[in-house]
N, C-alpha and C. Protein backbone atom coordinates (compact mmCIF):
# COMPACT_ATOMS: atom_id res chain seq x y z
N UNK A 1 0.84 -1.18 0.00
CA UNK A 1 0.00 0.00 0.00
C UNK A 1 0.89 1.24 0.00
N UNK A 2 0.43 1.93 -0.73
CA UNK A 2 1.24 3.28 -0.66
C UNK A 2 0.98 4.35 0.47
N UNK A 3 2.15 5.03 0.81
CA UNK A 3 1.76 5.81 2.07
C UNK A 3 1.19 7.22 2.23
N UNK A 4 0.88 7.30 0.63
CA UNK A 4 -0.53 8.55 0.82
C UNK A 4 -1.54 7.85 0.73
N UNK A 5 -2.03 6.89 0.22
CA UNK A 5 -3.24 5.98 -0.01
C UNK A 5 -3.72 5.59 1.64
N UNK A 6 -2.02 5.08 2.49
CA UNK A 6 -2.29 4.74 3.91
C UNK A 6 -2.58 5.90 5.10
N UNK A 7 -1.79 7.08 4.47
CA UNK A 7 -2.56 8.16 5.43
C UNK A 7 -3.62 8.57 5.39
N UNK A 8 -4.21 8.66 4.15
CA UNK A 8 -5.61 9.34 4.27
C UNK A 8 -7.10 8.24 3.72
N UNK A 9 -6.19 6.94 4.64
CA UNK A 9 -7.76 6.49 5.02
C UNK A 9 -8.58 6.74 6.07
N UNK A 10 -8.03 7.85 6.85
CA UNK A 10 -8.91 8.18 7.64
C UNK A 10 -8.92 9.86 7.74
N UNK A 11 -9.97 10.26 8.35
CA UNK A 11 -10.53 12.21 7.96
C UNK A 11 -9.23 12.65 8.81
N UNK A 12 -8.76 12.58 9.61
CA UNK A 12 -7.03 12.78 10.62
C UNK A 12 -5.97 12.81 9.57
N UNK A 13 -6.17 11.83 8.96
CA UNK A 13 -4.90 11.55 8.05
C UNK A 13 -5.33 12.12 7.15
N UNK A 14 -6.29 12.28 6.42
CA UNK A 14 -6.74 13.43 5.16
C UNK A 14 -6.01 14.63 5.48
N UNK A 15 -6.75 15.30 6.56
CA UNK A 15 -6.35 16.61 6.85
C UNK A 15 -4.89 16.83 7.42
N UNK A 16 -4.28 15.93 8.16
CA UNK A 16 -2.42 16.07 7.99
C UNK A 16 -2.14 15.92 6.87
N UNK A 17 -2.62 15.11 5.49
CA UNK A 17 -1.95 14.78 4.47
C UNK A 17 -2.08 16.16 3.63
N UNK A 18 -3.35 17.00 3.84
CA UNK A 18 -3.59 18.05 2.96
C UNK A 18 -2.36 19.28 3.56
N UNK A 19 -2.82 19.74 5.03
CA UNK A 19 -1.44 20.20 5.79
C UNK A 19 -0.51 20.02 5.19
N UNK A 20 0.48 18.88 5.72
CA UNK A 20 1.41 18.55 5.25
C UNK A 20 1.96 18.85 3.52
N UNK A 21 1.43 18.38 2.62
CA UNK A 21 1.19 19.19 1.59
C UNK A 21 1.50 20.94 1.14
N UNK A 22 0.58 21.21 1.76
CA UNK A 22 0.37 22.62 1.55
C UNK A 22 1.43 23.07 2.56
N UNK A 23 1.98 22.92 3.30
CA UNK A 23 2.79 23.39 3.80
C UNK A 23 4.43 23.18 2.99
N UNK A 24 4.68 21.69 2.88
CA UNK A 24 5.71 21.88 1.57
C UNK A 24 5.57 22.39 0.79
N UNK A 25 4.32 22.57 -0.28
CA UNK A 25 4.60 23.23 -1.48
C UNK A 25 4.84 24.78 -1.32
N UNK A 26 3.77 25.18 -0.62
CA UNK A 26 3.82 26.21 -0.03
C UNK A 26 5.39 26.85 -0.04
N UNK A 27 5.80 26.32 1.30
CA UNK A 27 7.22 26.69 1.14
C UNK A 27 8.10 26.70 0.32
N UNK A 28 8.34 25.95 -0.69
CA UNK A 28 9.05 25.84 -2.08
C UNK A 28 8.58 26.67 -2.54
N UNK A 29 7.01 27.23 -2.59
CA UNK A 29 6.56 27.97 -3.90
C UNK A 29 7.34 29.45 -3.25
N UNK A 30 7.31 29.75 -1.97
CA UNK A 30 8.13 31.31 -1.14
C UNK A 30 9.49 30.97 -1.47
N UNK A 31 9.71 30.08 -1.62
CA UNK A 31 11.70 30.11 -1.49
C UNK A 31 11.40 30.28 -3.31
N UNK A 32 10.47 29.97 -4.01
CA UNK A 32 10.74 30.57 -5.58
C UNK A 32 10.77 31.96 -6.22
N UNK A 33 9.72 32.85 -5.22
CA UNK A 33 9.52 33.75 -5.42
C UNK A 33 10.62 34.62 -4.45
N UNK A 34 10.83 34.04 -3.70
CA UNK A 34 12.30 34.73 -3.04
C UNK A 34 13.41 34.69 -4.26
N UNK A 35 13.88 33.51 -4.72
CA UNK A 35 14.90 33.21 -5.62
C UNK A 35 14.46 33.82 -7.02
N UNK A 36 13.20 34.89 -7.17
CA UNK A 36 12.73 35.41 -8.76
C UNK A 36 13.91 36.49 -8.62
N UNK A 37 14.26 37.63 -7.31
CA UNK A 37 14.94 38.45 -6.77
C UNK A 37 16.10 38.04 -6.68
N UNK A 38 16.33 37.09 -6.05
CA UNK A 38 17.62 36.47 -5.37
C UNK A 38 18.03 35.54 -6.34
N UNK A 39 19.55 35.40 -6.09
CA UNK A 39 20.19 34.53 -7.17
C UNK A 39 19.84 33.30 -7.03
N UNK A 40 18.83 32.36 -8.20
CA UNK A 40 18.62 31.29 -8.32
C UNK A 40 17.85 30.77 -8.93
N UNK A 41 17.18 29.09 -8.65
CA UNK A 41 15.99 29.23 -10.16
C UNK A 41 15.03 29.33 -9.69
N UNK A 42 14.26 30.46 -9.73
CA UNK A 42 12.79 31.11 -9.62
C UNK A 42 11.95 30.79 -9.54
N UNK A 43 12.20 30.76 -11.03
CA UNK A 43 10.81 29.78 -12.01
C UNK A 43 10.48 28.50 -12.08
N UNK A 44 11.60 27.83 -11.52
CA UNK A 44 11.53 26.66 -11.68
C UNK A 44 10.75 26.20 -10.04
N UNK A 45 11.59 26.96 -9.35
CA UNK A 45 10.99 26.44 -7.91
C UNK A 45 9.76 26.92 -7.86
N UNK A 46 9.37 27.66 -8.40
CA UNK A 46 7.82 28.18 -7.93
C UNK A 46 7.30 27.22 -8.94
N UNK A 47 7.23 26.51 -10.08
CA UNK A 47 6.76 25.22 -11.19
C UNK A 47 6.62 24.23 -10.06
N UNK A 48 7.78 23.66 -9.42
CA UNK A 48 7.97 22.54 -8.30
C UNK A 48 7.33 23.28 -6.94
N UNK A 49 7.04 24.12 -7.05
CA UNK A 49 5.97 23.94 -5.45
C UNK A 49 5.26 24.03 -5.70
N UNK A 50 4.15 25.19 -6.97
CA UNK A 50 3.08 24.31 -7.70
C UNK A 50 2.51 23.01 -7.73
N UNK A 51 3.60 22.39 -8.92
CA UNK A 51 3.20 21.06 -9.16
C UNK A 51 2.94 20.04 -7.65
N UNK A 52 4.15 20.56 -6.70
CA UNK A 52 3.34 19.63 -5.51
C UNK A 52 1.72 20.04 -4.92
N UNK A 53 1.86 21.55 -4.76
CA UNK A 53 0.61 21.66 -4.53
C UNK A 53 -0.82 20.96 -5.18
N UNK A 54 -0.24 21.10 -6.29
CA UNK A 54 -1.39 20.70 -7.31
C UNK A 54 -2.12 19.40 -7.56
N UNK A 55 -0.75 18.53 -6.61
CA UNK A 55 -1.25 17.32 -6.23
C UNK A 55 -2.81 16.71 -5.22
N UNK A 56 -3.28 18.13 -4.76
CA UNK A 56 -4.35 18.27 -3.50
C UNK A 56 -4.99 19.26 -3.90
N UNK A 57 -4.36 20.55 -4.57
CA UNK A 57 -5.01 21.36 -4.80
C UNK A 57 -5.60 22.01 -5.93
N UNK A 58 -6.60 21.64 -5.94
CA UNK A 58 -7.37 22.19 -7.83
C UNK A 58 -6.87 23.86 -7.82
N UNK A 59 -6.64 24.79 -7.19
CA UNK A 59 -6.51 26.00 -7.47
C UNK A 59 -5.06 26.14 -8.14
N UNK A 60 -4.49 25.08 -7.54
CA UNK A 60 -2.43 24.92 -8.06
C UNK A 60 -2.50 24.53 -9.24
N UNK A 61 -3.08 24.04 -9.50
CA UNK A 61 -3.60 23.14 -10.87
C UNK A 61 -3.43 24.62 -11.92
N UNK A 62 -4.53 25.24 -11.60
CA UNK A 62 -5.38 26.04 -12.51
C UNK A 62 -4.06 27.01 -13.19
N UNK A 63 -2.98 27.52 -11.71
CA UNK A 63 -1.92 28.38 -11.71
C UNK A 63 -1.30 27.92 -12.90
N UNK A 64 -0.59 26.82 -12.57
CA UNK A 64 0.46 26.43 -12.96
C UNK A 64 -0.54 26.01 -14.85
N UNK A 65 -1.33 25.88 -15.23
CA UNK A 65 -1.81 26.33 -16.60
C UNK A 65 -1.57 27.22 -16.99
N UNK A 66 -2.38 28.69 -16.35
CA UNK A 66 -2.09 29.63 -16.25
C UNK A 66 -0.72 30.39 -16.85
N UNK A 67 0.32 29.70 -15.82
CA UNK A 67 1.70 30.06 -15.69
C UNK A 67 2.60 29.13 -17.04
N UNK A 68 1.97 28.25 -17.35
CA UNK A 68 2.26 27.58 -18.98
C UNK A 68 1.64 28.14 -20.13
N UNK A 69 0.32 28.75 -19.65
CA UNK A 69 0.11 29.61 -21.30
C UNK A 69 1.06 30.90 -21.37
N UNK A 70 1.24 31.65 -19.96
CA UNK A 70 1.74 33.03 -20.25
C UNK A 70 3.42 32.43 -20.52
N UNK A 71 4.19 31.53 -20.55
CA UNK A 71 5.56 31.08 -20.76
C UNK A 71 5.14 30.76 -22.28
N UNK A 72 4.34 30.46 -22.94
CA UNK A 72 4.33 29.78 -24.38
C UNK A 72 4.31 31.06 -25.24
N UNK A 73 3.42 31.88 -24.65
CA UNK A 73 2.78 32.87 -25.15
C UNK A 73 3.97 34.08 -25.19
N UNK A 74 4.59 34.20 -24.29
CA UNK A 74 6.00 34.81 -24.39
C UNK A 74 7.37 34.65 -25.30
N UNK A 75 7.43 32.90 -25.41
CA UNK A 75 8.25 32.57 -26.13
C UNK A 75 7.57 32.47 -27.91
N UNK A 76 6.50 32.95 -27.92
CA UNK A 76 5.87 32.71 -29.13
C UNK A 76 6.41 34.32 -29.56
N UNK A 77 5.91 35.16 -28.74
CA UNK A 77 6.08 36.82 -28.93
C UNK A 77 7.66 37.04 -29.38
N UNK A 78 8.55 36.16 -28.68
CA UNK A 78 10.63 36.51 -29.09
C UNK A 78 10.39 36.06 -30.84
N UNK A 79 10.00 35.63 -31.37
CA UNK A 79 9.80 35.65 -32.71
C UNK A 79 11.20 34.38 -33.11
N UNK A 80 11.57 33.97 -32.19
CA UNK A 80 13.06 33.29 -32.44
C UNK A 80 12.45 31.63 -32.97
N UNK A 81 13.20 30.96 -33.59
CA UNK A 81 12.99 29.79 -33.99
C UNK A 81 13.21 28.80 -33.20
N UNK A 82 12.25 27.42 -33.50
CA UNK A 82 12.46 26.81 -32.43
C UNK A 82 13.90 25.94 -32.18
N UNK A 83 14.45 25.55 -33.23
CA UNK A 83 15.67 25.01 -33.05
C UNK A 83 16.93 26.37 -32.33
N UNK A 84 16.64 27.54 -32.38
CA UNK A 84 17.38 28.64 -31.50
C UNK A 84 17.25 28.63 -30.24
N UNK A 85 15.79 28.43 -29.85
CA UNK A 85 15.49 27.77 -28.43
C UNK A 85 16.19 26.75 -27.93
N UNK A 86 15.99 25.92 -28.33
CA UNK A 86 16.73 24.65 -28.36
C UNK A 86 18.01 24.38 -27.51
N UNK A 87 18.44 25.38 -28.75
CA UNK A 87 20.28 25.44 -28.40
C UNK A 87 20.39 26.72 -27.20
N UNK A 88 19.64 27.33 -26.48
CA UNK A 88 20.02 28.09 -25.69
C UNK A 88 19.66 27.28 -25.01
N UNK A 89 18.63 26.71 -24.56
CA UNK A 89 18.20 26.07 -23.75
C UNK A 89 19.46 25.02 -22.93
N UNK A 90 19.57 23.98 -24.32
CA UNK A 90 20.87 23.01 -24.33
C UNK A 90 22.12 23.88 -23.57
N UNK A 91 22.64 24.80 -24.19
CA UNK A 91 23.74 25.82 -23.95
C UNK A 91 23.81 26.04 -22.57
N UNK A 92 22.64 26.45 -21.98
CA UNK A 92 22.52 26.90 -20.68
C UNK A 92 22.66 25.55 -19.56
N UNK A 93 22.41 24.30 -20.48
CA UNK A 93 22.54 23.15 -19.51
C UNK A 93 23.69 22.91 -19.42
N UNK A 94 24.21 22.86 -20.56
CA UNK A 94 26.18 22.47 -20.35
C UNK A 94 26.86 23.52 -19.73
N UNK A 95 26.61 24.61 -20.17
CA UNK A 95 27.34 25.78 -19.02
C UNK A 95 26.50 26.04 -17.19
N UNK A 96 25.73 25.08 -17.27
CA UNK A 96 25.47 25.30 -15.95
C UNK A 96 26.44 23.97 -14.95
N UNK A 97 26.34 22.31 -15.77
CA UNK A 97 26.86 21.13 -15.35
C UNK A 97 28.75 21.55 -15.62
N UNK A 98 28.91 22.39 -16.56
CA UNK A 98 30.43 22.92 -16.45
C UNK A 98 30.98 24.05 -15.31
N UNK A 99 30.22 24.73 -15.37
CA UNK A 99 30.65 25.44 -14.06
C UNK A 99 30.46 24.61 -12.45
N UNK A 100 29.51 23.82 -12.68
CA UNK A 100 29.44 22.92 -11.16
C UNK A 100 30.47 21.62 -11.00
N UNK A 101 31.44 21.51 -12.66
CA UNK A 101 32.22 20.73 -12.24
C UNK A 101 33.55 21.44 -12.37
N UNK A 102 33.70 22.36 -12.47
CA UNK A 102 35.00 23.47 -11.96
C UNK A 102 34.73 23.69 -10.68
N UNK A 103 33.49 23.88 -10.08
CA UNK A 103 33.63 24.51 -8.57
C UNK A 103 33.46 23.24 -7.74
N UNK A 104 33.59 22.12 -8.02
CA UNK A 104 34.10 21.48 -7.27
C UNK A 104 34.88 20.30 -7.88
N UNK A 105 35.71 21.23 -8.52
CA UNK A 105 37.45 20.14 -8.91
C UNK A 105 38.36 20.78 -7.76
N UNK A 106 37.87 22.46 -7.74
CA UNK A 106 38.71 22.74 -6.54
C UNK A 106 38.98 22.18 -5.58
């Protein structure tokens, strides 16, 4: 049996499981919007405390749509091609896994 299936067979365990929940995502979704300001990934953490939320919560759900049309709809507006995407995208992954293996060869 799985152990969300086993907590919330009962209304106790529903409501810690929803808690519990909303309190992680919750927090991920503040440390994202802290990190939109602050050096780090933003967007991504506020996507991942979403998506947990969204696991319980139909309103997280709705966001994180929301927050995928206005990202499509943006990258539709740069007028850039999709294979240009692509390669920044790509680009930004190897220069991110290259700099994390210089800072710790040191």
């Amino acid at each position: 049996m799985k152990l969300r299936t086993w907590v919330k067979k009962t209304p106790a365990g529903l409501l810690f499981w929803r808690v519990f929940i909303g309190c992680l995502g919750g927090g991920i979704t503040v440390l994202g919007a802290i990190f939109l300001i602050a050096p780090g990934p933003g967007v991504l953490m506020l996507l991942a405390g979403l998506g947990i939320l969204a696991t319980e919560f139909a309103w997280a759900g709705r966001a994180i749509e929301k927050t995928k049309s206005a990202a499509k709809s943006a990258a539709d507006k740069s007028g850039l091609p999709l294979w240009v995407k692509y390669f920044i995208v790509a680009g930004g992954a190897v220069a991110s896994i290259v700099a994390v293996l210089i800072y710790y060869w040191r």
